[in-house]
Protein backbone atom coordinates (compact mmCIF):
# COMPACT_ATOMS: atom_id res chain seq x y z
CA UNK A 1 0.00 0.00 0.00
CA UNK A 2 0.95 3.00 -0.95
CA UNK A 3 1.08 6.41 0.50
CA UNK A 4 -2.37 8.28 1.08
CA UNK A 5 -3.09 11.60 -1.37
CA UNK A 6 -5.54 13.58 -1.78
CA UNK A 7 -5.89 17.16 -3.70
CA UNK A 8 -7.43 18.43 -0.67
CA UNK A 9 -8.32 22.05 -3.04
CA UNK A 10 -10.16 19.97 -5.31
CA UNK A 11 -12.23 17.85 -2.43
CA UNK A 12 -12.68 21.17 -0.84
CA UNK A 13 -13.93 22.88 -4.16
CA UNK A 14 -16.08 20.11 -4.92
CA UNK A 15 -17.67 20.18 -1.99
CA UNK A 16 -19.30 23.83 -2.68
CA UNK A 17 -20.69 22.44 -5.91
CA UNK A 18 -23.66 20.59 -5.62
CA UNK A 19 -24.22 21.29 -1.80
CA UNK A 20 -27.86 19.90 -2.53
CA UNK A 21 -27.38 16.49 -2.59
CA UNK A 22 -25.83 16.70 0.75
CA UNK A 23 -23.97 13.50 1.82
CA UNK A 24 -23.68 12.54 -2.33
CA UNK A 25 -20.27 13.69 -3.28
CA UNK A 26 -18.57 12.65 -6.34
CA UNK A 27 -16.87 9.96 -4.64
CA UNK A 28 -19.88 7.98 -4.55
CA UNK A 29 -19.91 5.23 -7.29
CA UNK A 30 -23.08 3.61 -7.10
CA UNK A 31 -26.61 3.98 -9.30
CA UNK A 32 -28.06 6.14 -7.05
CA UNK A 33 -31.43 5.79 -8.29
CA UNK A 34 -31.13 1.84 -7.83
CA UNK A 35 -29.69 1.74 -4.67
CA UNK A 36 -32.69 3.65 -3.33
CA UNK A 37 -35.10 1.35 -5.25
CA UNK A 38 -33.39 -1.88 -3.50
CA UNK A 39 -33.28 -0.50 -0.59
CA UNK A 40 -37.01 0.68 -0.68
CA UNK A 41 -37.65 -3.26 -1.17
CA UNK A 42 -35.09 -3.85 1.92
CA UNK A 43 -37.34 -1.41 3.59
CA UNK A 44 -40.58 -3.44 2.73
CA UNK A 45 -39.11 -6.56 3.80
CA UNK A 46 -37.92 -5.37 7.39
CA UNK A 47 -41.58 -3.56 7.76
CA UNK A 48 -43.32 -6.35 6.77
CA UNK A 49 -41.43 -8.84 9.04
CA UNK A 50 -42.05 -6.24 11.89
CA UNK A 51 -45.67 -7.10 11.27
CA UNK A 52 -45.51 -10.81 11.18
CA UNK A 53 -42.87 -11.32 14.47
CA UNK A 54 -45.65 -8.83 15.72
CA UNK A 55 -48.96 -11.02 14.60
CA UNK A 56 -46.74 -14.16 15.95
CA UNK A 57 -46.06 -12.51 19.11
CA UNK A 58 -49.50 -12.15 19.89
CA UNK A 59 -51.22 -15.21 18.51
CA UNK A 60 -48.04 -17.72 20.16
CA UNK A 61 -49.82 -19.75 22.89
CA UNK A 62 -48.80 -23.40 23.84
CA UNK A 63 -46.23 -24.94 26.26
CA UNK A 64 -43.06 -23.17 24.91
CA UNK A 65 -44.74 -20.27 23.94
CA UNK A 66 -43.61 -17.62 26.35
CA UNK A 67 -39.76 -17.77 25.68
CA UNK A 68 -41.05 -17.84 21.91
CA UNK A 69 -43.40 -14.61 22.57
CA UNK A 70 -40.40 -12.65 23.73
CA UNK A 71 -38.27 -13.32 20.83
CA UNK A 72 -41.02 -12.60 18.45
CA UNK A 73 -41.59 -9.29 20.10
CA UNK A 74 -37.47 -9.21 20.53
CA UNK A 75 -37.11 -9.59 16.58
CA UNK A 76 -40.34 -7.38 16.19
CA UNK A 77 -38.31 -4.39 17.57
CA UNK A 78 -34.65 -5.08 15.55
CA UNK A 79 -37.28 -5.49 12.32
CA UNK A 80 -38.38 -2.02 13.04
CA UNK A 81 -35.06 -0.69 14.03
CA UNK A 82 -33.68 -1.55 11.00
CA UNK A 83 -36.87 -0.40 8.66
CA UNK A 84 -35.77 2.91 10.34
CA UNK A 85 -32.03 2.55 9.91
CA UNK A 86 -33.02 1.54 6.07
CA UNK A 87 -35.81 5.14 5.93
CA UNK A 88 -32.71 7.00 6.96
CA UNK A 89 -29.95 6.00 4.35
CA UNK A 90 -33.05 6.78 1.65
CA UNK A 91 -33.32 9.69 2.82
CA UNK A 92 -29.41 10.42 2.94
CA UNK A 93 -29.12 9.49 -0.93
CA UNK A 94 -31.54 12.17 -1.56
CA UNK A 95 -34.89 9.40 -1.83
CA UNK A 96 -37.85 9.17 -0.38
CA UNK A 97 -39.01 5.89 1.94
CA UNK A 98 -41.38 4.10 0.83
CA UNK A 99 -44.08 3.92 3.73
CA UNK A 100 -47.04 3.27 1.59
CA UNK A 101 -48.83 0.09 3.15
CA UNK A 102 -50.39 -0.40 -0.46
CA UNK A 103 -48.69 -3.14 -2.33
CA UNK A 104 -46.03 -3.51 0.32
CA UNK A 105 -46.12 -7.22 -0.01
CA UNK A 106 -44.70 -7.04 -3.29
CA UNK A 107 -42.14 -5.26 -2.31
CA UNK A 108 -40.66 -7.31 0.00
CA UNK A 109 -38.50 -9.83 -0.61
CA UNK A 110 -40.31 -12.01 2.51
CA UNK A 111 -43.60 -12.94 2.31
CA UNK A 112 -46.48 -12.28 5.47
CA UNK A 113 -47.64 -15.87 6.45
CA UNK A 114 -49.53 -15.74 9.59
CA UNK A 115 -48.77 -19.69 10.97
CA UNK A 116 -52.07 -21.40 12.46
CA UNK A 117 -49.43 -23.06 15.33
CA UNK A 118 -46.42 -21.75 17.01
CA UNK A 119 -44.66 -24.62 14.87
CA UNK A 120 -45.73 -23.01 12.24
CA UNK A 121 -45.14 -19.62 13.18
CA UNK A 122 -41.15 -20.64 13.86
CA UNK A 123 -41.03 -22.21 10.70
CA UNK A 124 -41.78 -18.72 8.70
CA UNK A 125 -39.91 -16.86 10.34
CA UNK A 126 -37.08 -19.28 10.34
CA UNK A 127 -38.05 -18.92 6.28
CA UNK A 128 -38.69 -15.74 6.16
CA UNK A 129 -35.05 -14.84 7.93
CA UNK A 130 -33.25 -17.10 5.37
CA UNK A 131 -34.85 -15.23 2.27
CA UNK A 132 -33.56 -11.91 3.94
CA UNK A 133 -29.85 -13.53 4.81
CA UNK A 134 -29.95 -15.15 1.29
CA UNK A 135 -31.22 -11.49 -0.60
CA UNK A 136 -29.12 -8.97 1.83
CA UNK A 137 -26.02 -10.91 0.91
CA UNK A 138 -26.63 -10.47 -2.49
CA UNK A 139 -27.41 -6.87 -1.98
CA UNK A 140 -23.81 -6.62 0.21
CA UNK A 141 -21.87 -8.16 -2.85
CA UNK A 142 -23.62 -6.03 -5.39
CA UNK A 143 -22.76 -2.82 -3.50
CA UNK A 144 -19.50 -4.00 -2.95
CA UNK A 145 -17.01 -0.29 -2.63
CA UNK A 146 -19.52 1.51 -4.63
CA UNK A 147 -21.34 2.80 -1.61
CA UNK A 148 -19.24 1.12 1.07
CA UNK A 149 -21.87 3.27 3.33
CA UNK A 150 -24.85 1.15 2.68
CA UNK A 151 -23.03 -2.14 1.85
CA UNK A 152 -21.66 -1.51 5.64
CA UNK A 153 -25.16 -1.01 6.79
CA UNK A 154 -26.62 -4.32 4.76
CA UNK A 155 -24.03 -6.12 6.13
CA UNK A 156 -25.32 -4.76 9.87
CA UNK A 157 -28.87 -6.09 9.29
CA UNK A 158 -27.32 -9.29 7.79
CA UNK A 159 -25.68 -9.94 10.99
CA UNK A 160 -28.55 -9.72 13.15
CA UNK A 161 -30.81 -11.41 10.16
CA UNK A 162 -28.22 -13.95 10.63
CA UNK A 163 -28.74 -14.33 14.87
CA UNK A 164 -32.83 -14.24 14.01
CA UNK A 165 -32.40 -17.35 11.59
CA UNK A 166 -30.20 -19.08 14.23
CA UNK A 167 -32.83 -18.50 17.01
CA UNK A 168 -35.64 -19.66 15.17
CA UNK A 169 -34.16 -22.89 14.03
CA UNK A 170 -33.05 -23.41 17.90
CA UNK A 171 -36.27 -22.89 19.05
CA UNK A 172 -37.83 -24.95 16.10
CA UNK A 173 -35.57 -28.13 16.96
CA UNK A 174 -36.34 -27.68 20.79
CA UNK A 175 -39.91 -28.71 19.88
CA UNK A 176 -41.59 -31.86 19.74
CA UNK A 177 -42.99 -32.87 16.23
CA UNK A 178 -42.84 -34.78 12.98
CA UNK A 179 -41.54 -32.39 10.68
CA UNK A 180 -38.31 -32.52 12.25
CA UNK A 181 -35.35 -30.39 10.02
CA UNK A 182 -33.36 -32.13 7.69
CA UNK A 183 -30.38 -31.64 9.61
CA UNK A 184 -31.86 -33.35 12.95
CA UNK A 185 -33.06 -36.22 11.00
CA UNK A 186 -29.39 -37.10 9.68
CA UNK A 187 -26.90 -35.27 11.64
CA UNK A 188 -24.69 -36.07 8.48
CA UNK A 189 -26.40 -33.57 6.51
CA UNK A 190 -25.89 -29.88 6.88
């Protein structure tokens, strides 16, 4: 590695120009317009898993469901945290967040599947948390240096995406039942 230069005159100058789009300098690589777009879905996803750790939550009853009911409402809170991280870096790039409730399904990469058991309700959020580890990554690699900003802040949700997925499939092999995970029924298989 070499020594670090900059032409601190020219950052400086172009720093004046352009003052509107704030934290956008010419340093930043990335489609713009697409970033915000993805990230409106990423937005859609964490609201709409919000909702369903927040259904869950509520609806959870059985003998394990109390430990269950505070990690749904646990997870319910990061979702939400992370919808507002995600409104925030929108806004930043000079977009608007996508609030709208109308056709926010669509947006999101996880789909809203209410669970009529609290098997059930494990099992879609175990699902739902792999869809969002599988897309984020995706969304990290894409970024890659081109807005090292948001790919850091992907890559911050991933992580705790990451901790959900592992908490649901703990909880989900804790309980009694036929449809066992692969990986319990051979513990060859990963």
């Amino acid at each position: 590695m070499g020594q670090f230069t900059a032409d601190i005159e020219k950052i400086r100058d172009q720093a004046r120009a352009h003052m509107e789009k704030g934290a956008v300098t010419v340093g930043y690589k990335a489609d713009r317009k697409q970033v915000i777009a993805v990230l409106n879905d990423v937005l859609a996803t964490e609201i709409l898993c919000n909702l369903r750790y927040r259904r869950h939550y509520y609806m959870a009853k059985g003998m394990n469901a109390e430990s269950i009911k505070a990690e749904f409402l646990e997870h319910a809170q990061q979702e939400l945290e992370h919808a507002d991280w995600v409104a925030e870096r929108i806004t930043q790039l000079g977009g608007e967040p996508n609030f709208n409730p109308e056709g926010l399904a669509t947006r999101s990469h996880a789909q809203y599947v209410e669970g009529t058991s609290l098997r059930e309700m494990v099992q879609e959020n175990l699902v739902a948390e792999r869809i969002a580890v599988a897309t984020y990554s995706e969304i990290a690699r894409w970024l890659n240096s081109d807005d090292p900003t948001t790919e850091k802040l992907i890559k911050d949700i991933l992580k705790v995406e990451e901790e959900h997925a592992d908490d649901m499939l703990n909880f989900l092999e804790s309980m009694p039942g036929d449809d066992v995970p692969a990986r319990l029924a051979d513990p060859n298989q990963k």
